[in-house]
Each structure stands twice: as C-alpha cells, then as structure tokens.
Protein backbone atom coordinates (compact mmCIF):
# COMPACT_ATOMS: atom_id res chain seq x y z
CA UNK A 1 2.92 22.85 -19.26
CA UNK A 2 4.27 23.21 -15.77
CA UNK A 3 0.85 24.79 -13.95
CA UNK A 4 -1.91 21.91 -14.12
CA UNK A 5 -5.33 21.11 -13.09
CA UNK A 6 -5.54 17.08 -12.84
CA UNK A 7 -8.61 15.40 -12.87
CA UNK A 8 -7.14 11.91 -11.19
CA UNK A 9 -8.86 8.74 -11.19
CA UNK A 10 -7.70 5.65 -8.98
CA UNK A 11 -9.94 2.31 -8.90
CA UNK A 12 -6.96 -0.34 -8.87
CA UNK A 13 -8.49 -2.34 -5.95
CA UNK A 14 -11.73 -0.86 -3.75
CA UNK A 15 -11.71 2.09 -3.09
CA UNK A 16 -12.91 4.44 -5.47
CA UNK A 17 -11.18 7.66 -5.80
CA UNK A 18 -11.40 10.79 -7.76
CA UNK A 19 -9.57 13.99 -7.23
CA UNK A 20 -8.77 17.64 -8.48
CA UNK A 21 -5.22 18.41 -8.63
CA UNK A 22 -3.10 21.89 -8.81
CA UNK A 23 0.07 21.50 -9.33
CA UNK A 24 3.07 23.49 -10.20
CA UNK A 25 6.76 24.18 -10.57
CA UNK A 26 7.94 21.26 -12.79
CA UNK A 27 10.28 18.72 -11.49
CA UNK A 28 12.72 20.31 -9.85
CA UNK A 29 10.33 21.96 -7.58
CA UNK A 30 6.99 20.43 -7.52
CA UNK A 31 4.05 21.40 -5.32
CA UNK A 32 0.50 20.46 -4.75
CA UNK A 33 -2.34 21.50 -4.03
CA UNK A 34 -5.51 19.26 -3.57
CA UNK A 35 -8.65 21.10 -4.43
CA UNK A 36 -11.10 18.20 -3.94
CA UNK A 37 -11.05 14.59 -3.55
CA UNK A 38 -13.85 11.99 -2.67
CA UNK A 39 -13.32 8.56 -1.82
CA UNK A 40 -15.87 5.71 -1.53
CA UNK A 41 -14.68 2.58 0.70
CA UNK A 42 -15.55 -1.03 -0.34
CA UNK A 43 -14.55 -2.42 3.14
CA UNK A 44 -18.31 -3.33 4.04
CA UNK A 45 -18.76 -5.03 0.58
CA UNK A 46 -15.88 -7.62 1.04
CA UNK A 47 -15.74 -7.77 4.75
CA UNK A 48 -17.39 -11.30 4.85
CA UNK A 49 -15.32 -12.53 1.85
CA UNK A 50 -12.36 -12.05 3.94
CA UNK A 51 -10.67 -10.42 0.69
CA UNK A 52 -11.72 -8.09 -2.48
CA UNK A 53 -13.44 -10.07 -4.84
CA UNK A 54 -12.66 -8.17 -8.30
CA UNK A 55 -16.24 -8.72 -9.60
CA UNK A 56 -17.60 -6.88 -6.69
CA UNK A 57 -15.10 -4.72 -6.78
CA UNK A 58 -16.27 -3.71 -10.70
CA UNK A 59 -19.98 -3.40 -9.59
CA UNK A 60 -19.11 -1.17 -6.72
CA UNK A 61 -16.91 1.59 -9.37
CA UNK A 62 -19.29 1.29 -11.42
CA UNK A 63 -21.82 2.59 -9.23
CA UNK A 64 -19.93 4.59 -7.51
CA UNK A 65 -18.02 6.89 -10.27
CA UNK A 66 -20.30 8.96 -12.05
CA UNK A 67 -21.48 9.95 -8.40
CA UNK A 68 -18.75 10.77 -7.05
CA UNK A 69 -17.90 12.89 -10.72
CA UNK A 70 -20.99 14.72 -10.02
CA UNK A 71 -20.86 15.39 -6.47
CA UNK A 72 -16.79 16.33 -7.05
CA UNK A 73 -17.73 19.16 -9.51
CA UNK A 74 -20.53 20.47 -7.88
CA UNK A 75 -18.46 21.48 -4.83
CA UNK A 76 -14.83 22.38 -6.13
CA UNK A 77 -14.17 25.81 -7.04
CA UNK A 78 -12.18 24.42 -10.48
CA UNK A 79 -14.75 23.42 -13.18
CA UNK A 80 -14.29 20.67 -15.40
CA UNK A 81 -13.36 23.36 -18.57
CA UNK A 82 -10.38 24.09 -16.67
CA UNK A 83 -9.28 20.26 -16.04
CA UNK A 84 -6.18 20.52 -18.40
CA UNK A 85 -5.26 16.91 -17.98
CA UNK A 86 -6.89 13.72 -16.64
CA UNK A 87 -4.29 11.01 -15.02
CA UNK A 88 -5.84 7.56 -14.31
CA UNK A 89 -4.26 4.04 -13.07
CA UNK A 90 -3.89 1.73 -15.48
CA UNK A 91 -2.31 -0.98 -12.97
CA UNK A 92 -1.31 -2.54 -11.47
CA UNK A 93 -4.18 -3.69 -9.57
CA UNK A 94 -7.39 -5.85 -10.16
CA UNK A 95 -7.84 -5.68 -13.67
CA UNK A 96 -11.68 -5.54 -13.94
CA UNK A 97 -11.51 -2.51 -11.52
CA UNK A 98 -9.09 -0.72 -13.27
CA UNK A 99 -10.88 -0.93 -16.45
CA UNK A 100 -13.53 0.95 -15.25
CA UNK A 101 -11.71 4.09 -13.92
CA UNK A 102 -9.88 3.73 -17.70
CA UNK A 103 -13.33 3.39 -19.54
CA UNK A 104 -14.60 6.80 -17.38
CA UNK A 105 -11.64 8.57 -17.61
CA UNK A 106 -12.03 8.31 -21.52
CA UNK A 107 -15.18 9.38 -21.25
CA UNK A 108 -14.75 12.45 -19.73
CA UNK A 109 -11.51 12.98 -21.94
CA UNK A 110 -13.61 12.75 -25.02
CA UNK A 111 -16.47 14.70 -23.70
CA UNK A 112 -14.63 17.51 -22.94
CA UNK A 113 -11.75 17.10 -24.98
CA UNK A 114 -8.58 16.60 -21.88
CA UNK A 115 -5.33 14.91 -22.84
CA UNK A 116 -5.38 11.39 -20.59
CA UNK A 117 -2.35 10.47 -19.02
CA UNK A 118 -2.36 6.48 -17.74
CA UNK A 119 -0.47 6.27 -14.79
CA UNK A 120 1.32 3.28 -12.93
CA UNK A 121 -0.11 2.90 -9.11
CA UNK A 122 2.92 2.06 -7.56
CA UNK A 123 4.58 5.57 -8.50
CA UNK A 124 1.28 6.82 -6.87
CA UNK A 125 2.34 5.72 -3.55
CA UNK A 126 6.79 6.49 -4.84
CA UNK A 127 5.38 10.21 -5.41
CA UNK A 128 2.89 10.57 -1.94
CA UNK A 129 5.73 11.80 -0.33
CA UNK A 130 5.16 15.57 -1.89
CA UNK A 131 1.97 15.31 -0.25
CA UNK A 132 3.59 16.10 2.91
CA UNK A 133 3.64 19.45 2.35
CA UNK A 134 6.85 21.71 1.20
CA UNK A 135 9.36 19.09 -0.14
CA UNK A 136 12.46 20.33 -1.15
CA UNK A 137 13.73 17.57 -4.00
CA UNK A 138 17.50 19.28 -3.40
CA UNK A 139 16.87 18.08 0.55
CA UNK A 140 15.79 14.88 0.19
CA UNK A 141 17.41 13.12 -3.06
CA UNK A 142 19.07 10.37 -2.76
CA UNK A 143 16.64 8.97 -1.37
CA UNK A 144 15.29 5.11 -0.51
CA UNK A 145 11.45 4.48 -1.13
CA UNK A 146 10.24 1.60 0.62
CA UNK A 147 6.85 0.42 -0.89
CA UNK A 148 4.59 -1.74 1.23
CA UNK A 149 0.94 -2.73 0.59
CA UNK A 150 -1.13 -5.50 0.45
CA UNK A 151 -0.28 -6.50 -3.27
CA UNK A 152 3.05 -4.92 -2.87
CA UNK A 153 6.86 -5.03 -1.10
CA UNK A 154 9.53 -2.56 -3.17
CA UNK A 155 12.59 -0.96 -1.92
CA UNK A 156 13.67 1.74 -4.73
CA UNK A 157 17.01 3.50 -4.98
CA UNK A 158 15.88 7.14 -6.29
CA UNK A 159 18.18 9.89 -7.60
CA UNK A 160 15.56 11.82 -8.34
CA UNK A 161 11.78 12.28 -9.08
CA UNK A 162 12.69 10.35 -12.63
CA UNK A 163 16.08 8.44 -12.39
CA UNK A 164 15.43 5.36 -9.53
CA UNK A 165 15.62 1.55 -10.15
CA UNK A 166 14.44 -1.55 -7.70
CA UNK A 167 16.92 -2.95 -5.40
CA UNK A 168 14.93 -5.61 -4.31
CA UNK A 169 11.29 -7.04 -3.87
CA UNK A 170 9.03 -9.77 -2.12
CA UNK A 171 10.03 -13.18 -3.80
CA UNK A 172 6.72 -14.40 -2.77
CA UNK A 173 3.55 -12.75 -0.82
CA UNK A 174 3.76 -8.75 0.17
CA UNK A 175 4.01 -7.46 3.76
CA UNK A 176 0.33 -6.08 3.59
CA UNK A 177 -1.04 -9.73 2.46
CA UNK A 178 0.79 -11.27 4.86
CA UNK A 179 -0.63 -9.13 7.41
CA UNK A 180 -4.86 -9.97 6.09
CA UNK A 181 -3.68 -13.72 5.66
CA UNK A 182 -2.26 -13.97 9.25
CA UNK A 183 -5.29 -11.58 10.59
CA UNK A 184 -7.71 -14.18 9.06
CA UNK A 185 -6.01 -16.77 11.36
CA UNK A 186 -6.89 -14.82 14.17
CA UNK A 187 -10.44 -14.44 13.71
CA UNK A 188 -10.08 -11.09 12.65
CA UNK A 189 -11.52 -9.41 9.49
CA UNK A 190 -10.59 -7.72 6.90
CA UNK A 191 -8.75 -5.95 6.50
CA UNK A 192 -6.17 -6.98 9.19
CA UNK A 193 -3.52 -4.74 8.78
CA UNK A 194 -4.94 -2.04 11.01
CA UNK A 195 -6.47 -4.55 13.53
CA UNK A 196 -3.27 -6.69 13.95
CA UNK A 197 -1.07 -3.35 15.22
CA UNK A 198 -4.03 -2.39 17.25
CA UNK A 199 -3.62 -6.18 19.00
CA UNK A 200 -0.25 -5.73 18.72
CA UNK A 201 0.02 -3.04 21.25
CA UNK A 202 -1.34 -5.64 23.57
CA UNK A 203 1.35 -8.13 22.80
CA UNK A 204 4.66 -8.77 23.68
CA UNK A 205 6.91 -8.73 20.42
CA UNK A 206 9.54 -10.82 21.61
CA UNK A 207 7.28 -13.50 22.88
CA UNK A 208 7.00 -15.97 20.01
CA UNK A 209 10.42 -16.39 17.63
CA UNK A 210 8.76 -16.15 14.58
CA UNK A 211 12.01 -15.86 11.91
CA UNK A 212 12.28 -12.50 9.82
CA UNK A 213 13.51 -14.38 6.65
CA UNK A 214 16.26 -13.25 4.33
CA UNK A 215 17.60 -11.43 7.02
CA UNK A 216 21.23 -12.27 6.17
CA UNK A 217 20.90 -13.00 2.46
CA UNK A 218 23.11 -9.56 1.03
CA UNK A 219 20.10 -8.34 -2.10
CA UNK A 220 17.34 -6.73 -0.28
CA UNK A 221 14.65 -9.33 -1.72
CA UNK A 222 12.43 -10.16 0.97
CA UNK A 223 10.30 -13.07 1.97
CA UNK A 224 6.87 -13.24 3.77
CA UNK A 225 5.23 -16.54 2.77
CA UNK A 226 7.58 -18.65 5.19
CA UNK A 227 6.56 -16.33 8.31
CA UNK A 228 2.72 -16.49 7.67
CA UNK A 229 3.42 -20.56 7.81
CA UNK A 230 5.48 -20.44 10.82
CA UNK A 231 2.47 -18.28 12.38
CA UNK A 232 0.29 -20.92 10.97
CA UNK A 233 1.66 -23.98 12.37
CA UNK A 234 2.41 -21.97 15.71
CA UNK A 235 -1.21 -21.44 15.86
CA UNK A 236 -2.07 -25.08 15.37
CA UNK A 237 0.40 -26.60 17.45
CA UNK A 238 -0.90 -24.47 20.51
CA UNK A 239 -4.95 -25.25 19.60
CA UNK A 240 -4.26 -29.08 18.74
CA UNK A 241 -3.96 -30.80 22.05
CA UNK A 242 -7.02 -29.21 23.50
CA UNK A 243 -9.41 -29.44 20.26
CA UNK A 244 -8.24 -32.85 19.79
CA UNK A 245 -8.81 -33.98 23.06
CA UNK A 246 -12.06 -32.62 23.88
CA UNK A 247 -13.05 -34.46 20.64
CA UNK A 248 -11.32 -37.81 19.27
CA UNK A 249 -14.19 -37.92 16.26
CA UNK A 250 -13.06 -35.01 14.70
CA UNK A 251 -12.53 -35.52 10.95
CA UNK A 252 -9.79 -34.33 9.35
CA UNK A 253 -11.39 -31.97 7.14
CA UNK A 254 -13.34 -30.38 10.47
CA UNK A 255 -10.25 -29.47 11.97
CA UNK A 256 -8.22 -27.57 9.02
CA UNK A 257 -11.45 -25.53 8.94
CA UNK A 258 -11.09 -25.00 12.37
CA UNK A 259 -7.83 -23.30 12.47
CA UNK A 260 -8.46 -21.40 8.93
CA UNK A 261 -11.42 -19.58 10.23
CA UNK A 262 -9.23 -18.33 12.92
CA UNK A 263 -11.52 -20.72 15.39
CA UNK A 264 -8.71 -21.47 17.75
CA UNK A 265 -9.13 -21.79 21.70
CA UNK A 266 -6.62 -19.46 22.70
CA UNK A 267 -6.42 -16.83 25.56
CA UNK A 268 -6.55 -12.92 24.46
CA UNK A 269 -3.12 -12.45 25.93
CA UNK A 270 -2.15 -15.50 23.08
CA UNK A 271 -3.26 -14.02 20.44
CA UNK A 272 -1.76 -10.64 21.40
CA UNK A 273 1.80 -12.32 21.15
CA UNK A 274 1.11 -14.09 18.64
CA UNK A 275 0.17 -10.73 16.62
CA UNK A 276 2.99 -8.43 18.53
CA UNK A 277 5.37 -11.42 17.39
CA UNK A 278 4.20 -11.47 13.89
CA UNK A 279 4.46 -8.33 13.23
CA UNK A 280 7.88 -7.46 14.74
CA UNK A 281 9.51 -10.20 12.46
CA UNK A 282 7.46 -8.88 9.49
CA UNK A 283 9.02 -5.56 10.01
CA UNK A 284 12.29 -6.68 11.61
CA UNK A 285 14.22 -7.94 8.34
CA UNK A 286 12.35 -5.15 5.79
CA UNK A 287 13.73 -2.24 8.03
CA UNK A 288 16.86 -3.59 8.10
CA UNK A 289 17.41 -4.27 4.56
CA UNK A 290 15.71 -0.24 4.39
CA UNK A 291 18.31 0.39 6.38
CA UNK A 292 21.17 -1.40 5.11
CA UNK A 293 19.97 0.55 1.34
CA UNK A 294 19.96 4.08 2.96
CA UNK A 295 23.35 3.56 4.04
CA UNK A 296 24.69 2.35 1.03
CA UNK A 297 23.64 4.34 -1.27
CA UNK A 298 24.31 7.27 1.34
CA UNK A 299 20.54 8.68 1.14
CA UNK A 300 19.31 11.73 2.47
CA UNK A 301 15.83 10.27 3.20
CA UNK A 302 13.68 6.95 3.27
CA UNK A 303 10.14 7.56 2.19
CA UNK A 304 6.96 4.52 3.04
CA UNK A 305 4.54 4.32 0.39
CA UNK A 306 1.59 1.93 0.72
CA UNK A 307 -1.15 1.40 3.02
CA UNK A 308 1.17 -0.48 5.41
CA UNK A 309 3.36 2.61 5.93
CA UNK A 310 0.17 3.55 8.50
CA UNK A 311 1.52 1.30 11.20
CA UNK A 312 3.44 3.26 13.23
CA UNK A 313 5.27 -0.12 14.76
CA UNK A 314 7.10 -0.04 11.44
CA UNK A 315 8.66 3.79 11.68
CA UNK A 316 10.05 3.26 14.92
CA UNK A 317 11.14 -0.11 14.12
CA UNK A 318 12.49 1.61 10.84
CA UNK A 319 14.45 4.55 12.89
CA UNK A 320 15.96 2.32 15.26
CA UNK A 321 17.48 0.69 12.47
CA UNK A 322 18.70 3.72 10.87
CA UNK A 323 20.14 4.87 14.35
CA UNK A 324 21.85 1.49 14.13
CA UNK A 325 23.37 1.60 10.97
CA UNK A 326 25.03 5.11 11.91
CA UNK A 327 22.39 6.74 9.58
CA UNK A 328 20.56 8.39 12.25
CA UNK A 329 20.50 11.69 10.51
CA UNK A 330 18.47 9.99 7.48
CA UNK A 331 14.86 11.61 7.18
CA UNK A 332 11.80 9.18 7.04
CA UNK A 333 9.21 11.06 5.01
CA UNK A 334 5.37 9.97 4.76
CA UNK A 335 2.33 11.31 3.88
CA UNK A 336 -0.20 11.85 5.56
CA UNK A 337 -2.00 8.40 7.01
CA UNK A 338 -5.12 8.87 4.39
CA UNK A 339 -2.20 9.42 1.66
CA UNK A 340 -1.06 6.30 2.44
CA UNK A 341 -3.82 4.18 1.25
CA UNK A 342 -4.96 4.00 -1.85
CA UNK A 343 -6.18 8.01 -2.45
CA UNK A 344 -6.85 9.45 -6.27
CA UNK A 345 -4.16 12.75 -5.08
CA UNK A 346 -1.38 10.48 -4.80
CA UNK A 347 -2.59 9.47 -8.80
CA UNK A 348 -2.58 12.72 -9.80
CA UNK A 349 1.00 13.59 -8.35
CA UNK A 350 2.36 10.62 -10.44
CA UNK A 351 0.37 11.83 -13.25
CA UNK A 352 2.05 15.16 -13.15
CA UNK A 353 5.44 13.56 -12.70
CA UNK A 354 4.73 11.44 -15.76
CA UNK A 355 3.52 13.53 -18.47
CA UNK A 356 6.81 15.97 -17.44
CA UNK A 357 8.77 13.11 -18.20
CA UNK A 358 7.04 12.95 -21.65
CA UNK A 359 5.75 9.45 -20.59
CA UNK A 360 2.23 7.76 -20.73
CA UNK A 361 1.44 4.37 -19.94
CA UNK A 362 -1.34 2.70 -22.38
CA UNK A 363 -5.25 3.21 -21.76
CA UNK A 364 -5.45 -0.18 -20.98
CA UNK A 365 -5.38 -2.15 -17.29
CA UNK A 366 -2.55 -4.08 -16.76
CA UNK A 367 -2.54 -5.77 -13.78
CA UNK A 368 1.25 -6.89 -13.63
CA UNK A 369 2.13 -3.77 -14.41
CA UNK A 370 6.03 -3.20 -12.77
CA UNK A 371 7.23 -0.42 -11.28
C-alpha cells in the first residue's frame, strides 16, 4: 500500500511522542504529511539527576501515553478506523521505555485490528530529512547522513532511501553525551547540549587547544571520550591552585566532588572558552571526516539527524568544510529544529520506509539495536 495513515509511537528515551502520519508516493517519491503529533517532555523529571534515569523514564510513558492517545484523537481530523498501520521504536534506546510504547502500540493494534510495524530509531532521525518539505530522492541521492545525538555518532553512505551502509562511528562516547558530560562540569544542567552553544557564543573557540581526536586517522571512526578528559583536567588544573590554597585541609574526596559538580572558581569569560573551545574541537574533526565522506563518495547532499544537528555552530562549521574540500556545491539538508529531537513523525517516516521495504523489526525493545 503506497497511501498510509501511521499511527507512530516513539518512547526510546523521554520524551513521549505520538503522531498521525499521511504519507504517499512509495519510495521513489515519498511525501508527508503530519496530521497531528503531541509530545510530552521529561526534562523537569531528570533535571536534578543530571541524566534520564530509565525507571523514571518508564513511570513518566506510562502516564503519559494513553493521554496523549486520547487527547491525539480527539483533535485530528483522521480517526483511529482509518489508522492503516501503527510504526513504533523498538530501539535502540532505554529499554524499559521502549517497552512501553511496544506494549501500547500492541494494544491499540489488537484493539482495532492495525498491522504494527517495529521500527529502528536511528532510521527515524536517517529519514527526518523528508520532513523538510518537497524532497526530491533523484536530487539528493548519494547522499552522506551524519547522525549525532546523545546516545549516538553515525556517518552513513546512502544510495538511496534503502541501499546505505556505516562508514564509521564513535569508538567510545557520542557527540551529544559528550556535550551533557562536559555541561555537567560547568555547572550547567541538563541537558547541556543547548546551553553549551548558547555559552558558546560568548566564547572564543580558539582559546583553549582542546584536540579534535582521530582527526588524521583515514576511517571516519570518531572519538569523544579523550576530549571530555582533556576538558576535564583543563578545568582542574585552572581551579586547583586557588581551591587548594584557600584551603590546605581539603580531603581528597572533597575536592573530586568539587570539580564534578561543576563547582569550580572560574570567571564567566572562562567558562565561555572553555565551552566555545569544547565545542569547536567536538565539531572540528566530525565535519571534516563529513566532509572528507561527501567528497568521496561524490554526494549530492549531507543530511544531520539527531538532536545535536540543532546547533547551528556545527552547520557552519560543517559548510566551511565542504567549501574546503571543493564540495561547496554539496546540499546540507535538516529538518526542522523540533524534527531533530526525538519527535514520533520522524518514527512514522521510517515506519513507512520500512514496511515498503517488506521489513519489520521484532515487537520487542532492543536497546543495542544497530543501525
């Protein structure tokens, strides 16, 4: 069936998403329309954790689902007897939050008899391109997808909407966590990611020499764990002197609290650098090795999935690579910034994509799941 209406369900990490999805003209020409979508943040609930804490995370889809489900039908103009297909994430994500969109999206199915389709989250955010509005696949293909969010750091080689394979990954933590873990150290909450470009714009990037590692290496693997450290012991080695000093007593224990609450005595201008730094170097060897893909594989177009493909550092970071590496004609496509996140539309795109391709994933969470 080319002409859909997708219930999609999306509760891989906290936010809980449903949406209503029309979609059409198969894969050589999809389009989408989104009749209704709801979203319910978690932010508040795991603020002062510093971090989702998956039992919380349950709790909060629980309550939140059958609400939404309600309040989503009661306002769209498609009714659930014309739902011809439900598409739900089965990971990867938190795997006591994904159960539960699984468990409801079974529900419904069997209630009201719709074919499920289980989806894989990280095609959600591959596919949120064709959320940007009229996407011609014949204008865009090949194409580089560069995948960054807080679990996540991908960079896909695609052919088309169903032939594409990974040219490289994060060996150890992804941008996005990077970005929370490094925010955290700075005494800001979570999550960072949005707060460290904001204090970014205050900073000067070239300050601090943080090193953008792997930047030489020829795969396009990437690295992050060794640049939070280096931010780390930056950090510490500018707070020591004057914590130490003004107290000789201080116990060991005392002062690696200090620095991982983010308690450090350091001027606002500091911890601007420190952030405009960070984040350069972050971005500094992933666009290149974007870069370096696009031209090699002589793409038409570089798409950012993922909720760090909000910061707008990283496009223009991104284009002046391209520009560099004579690609300047390449297209960066993204959708739009509340595509970006986590969103139930992007799950229903992938769904569509997926059952055309005669695939399903199991009904059951898997939180490795690969791309």
């Amino acid at each position: 069936m080319l002409n859909m209406n997708i219930l999609a369900v999306e509760t891989s990490c906290d936010e809980t998403a449903l949406a209503i999805v029309r979609a059409d003209g198969g894969l050589q020409n999809p389009h989408f329309e989104i009749v209704g979508e709801l979203v319910s943040s978690q932010i508040d609930v795991h603020k002062e954790f510093g971090g989702v804490v998956p039992t919380l995370a349950k709790r909060e889809h629980l309550k939140n689902l059958p609400v939404l489900y309600k309040k989503l039908f009661k306002t769209s103009p498609v009714g659930i007897e014309e739902i011809d297909m439900i598409a739900v994430t089965v990971g990867p994500g938190l795997e006591p939050a994904l159960w539960t969109g699984i468990n409801e999206a079974q529900r419904i199915g069997k209630e009201h008899d719709i074919p499920i389709v289980g989806v894989n989250h990280m095609h959600g955010h591959m596919y949120s391109f064709l959320l940007s509005g009229n996407i011609k696949t014949a204008d865009v293909f090949p194409m580089v997808a560069l995948l960054v969010s807080g679990g996540h750091t991908i960079i896909i080689s695609m052919d088309s909407l169903q032939n594409y394979r990974v040219l490289g990954e994060t060996r150890d933590d992804a941008v996005g966590e990077s970005f929370d873990k490094v925010a955290r150290l700075l005494g800001i909450p979570y999550p960072g990611g949005p707060a460290i470009e904001k204090l970014a714009d205050k900073g000067d990037s070239h300050a601090i020499a943080f090193p953008s590692t792997m930047l030489h290496e020829k795969g396009y693997d990437t690295s992050f764990s060794g640049l939070k450290t280096a931010v780390l012991y930056y950090m510490r080695e500018q707070d020591a002197n004057t914590q130490i000093n003004a107290n000789q007593q201080m116990t060991a224990n005392k002062k690696e609290k200090m620095w991982k609450m983010g308690e450090y005595k350091l001027s606002d201008k500091e911890r601007a650098n420190i952030a405009a730094s960070f984040q350069y170097a972050a971005f500094n060897a992933l666009t290149r090795k974007t870069a370096r893909a696009a031209k090699n594989i002589g793409a038409r177009a570089v798409t950012i999935g993922g909720g760090v493909s909000a910061n707008k550092k990283l496009h223009k970071i991104l284009l002046k690579r391209l520009d560099e590496d004579g690609c300047s004609d390449v297209k960066i496509i993204t959708p739009p910034i509340n595509y970006c996140m986590d969103n139930a539309a992007m799950i229903g795109v992938a769904g569509y994509i997926t059952s055309l391709r005669g695939l399903s994933y199991p009904l059951e969470a898997d939180g490795v799941l690969g791309v």
